[in-house]
C-alpha atoms as a PDB file:
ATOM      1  CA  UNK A   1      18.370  -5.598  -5.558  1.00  0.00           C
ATOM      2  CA  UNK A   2      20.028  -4.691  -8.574  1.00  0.00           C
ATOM      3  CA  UNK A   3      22.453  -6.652 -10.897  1.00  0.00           C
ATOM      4  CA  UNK A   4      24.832  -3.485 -10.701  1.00  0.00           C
ATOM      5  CA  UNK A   5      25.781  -1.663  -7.690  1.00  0.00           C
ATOM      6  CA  UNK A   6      22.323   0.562  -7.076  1.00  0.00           C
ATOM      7  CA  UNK A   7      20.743   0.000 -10.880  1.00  0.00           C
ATOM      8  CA  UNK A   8      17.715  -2.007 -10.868  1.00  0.00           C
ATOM      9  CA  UNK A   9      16.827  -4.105 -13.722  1.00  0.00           C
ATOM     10  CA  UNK A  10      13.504  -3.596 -16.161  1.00  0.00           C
ATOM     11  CA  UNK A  11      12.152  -6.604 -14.249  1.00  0.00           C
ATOM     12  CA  UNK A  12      13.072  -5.581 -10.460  1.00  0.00           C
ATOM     13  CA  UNK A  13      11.013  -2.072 -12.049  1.00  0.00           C
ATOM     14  CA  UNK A  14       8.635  -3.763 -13.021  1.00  0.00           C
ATOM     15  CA  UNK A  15       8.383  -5.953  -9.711  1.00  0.00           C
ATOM     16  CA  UNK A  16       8.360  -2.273  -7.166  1.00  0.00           C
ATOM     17  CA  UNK A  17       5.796  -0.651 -10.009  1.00  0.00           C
ATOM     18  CA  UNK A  18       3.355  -3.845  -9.356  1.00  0.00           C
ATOM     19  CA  UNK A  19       4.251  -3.846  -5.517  1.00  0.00           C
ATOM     20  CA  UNK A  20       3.435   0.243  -5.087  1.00  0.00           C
ATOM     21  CA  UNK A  21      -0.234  -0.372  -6.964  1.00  0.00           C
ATOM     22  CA  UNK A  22      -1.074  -3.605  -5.147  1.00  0.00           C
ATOM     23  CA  UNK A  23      -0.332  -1.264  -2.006  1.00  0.00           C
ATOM     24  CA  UNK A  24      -1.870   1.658  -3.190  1.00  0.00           C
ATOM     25  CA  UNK A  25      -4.942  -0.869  -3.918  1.00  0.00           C
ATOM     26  CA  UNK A  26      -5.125  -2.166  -0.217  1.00  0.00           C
ATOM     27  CA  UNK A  27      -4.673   1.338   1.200  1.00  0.00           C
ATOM     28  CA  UNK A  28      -7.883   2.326  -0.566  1.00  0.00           C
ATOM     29  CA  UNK A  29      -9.886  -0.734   0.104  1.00  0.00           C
ATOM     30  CA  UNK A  30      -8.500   0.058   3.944  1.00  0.00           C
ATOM     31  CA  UNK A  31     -10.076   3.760   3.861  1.00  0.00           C
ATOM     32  CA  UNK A  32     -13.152   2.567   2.035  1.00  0.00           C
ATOM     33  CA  UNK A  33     -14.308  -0.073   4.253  1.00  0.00           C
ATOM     34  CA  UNK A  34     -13.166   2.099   7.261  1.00  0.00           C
ATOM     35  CA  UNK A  35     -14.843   5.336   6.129  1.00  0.00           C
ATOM     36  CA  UNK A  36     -17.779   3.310   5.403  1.00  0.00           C
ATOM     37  CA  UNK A  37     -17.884   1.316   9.322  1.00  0.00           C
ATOM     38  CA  UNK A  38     -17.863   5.777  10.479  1.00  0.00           C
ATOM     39  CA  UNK A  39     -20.785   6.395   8.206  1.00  0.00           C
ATOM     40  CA  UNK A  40     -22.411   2.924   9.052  1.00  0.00           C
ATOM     41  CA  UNK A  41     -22.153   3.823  12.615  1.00  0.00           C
ATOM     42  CA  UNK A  42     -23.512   7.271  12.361  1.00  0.00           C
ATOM     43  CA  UNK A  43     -26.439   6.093  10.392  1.00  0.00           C
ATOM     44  CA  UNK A  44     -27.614   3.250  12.763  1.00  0.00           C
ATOM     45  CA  UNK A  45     -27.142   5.105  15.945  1.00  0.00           C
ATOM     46  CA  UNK A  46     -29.176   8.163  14.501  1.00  0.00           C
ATOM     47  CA  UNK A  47     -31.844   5.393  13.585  1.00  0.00           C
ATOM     48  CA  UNK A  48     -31.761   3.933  17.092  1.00  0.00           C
ATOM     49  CA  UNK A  49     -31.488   0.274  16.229  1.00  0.00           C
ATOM     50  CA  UNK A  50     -31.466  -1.872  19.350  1.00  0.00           C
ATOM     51  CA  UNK A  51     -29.162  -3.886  17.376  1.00  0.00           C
ATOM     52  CA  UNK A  52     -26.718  -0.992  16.918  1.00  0.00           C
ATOM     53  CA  UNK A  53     -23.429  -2.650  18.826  1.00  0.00           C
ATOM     54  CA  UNK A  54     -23.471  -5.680  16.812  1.00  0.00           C
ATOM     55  CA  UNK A  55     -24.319  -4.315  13.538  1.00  0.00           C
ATOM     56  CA  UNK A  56     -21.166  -1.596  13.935  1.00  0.00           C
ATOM     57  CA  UNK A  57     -18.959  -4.507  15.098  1.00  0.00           C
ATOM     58  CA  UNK A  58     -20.030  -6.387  11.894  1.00  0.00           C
ATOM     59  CA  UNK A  59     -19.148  -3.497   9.441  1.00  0.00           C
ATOM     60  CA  UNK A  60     -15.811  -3.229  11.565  1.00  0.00           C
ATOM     61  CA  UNK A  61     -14.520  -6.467  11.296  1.00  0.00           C
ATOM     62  CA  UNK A  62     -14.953  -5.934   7.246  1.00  0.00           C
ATOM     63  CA  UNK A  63     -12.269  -3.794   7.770  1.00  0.00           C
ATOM     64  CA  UNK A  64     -10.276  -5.824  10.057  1.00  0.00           C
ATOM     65  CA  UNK A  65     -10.235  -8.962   7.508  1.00  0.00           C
ATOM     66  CA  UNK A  66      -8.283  -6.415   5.143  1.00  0.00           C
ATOM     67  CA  UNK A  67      -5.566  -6.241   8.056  1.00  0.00           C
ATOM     68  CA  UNK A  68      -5.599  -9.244   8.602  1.00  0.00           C
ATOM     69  CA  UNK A  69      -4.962 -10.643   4.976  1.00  0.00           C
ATOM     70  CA  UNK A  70      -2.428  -7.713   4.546  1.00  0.00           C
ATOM     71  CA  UNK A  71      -0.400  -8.817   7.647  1.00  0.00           C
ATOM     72  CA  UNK A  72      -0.363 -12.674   6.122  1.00  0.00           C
ATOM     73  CA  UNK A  73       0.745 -11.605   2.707  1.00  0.00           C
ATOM     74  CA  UNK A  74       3.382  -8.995   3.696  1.00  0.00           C
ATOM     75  CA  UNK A  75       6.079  -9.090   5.803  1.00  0.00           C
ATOM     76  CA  UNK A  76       6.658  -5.941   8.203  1.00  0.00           C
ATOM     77  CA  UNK A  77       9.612  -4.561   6.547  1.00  0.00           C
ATOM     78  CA  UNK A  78       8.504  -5.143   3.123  1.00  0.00           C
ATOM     79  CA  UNK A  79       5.574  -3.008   4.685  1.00  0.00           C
ATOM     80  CA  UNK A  80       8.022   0.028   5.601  1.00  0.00           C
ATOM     81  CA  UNK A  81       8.925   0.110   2.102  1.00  0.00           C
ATOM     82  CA  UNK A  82       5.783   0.774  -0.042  1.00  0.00           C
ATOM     83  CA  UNK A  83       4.391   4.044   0.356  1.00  0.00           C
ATOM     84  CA  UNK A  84       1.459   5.188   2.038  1.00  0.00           C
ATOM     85  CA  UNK A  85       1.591   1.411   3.269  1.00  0.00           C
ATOM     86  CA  UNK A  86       0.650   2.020   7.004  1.00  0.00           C
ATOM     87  CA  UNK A  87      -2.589   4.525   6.106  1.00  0.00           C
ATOM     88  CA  UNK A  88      -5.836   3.610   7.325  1.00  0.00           C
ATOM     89  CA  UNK A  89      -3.720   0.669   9.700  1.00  0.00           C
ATOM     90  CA  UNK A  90      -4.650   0.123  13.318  1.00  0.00           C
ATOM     91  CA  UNK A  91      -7.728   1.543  13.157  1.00  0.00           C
ATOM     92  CA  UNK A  92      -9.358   0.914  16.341  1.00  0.00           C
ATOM     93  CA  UNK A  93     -13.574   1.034  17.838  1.00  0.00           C
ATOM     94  CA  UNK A  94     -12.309   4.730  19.153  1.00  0.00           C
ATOM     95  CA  UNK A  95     -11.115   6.128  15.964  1.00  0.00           C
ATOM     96  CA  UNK A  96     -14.872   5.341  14.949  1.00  0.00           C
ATOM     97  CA  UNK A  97     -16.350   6.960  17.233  1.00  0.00           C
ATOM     98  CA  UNK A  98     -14.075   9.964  17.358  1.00  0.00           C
ATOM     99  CA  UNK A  99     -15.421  10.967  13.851  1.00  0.00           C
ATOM    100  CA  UNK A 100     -18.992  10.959  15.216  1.00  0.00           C
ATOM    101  CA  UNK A 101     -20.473  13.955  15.231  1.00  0.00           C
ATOM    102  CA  UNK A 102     -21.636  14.986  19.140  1.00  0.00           C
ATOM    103  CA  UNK A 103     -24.890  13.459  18.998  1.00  0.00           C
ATOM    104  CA  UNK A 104     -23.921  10.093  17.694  1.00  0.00           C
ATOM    105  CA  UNK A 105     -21.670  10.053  20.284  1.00  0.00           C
ATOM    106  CA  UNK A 106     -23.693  10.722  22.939  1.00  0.00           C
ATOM    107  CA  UNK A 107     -25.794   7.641  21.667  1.00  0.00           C
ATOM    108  CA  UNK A 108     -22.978   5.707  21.502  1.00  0.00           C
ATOM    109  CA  UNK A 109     -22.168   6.126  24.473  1.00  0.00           C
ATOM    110  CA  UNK A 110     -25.563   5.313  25.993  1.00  0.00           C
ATOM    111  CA  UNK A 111     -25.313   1.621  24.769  1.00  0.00           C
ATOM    112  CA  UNK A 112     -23.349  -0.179  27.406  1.00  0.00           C
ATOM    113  CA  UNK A 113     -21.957  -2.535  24.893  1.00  0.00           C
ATOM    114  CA  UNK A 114     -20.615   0.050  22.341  1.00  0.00           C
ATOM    115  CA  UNK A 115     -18.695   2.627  25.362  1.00  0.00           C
ATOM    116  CA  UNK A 116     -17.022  -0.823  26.921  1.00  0.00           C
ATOM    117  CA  UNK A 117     -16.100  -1.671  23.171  1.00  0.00           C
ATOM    118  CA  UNK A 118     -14.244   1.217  22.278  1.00  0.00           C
ATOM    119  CA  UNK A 119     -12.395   1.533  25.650  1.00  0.00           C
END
């Protein structure tokens, strides 16, 4: 980058000022919709829906179609470079449930589906 030794033009500026808020963008719709699977979780285990597995795997994959678009729009090292870039990334069914308070995990854990899930 650069027409002159390290110097970046007013358009490759431009071009890394863009990149940085489209990433600072996707890191906050990552921590949104992943905060928001935790609190999902917490709130239909404490209301004891039979239907709790699938209705916590449906707010998860939310966040994993966020993932997924980021992984077909950026390439890995272009990744490395934009700050804050890998926050909120490979989130998994365990990092859910270790921001459960005791009881919800204990509830978790009683539904077969959800303990095989996150292990």
């Amino acid at each position: 980058m650069g027409g002159m030794g390290n110097k970046m033009t007013k358009e490759e500026r431009k071009i890394r000022r863009l990149e940085r808020m489209e990433a600072r963008e996707i890191r906050d719709a990552k921590r949104k919709v992943f905060r928001h699977a935790v609190a999902f979780a917490g709130w239909i285990l404490d209301k004891g829906s039979t239907l709790a597995f699938e209705l916590i795997y449906l707010e998860y994959q939310k966040y994993l179609v966020i993932l997924e678009w980021e992984d077909d729009h950026y390439l890995d090292q272009e990744k490395s470079n934009l700050p804050g870039f890998s926050l909120y990334s490979n989130l998994t069914p365990q990092d859910i449930y270790n921001r459960l308070s005791s009881t919800q995990k204990q509830k978790w854990d009683n539904i077969e589906a959800l303990k095989a899930w996150r292990q």
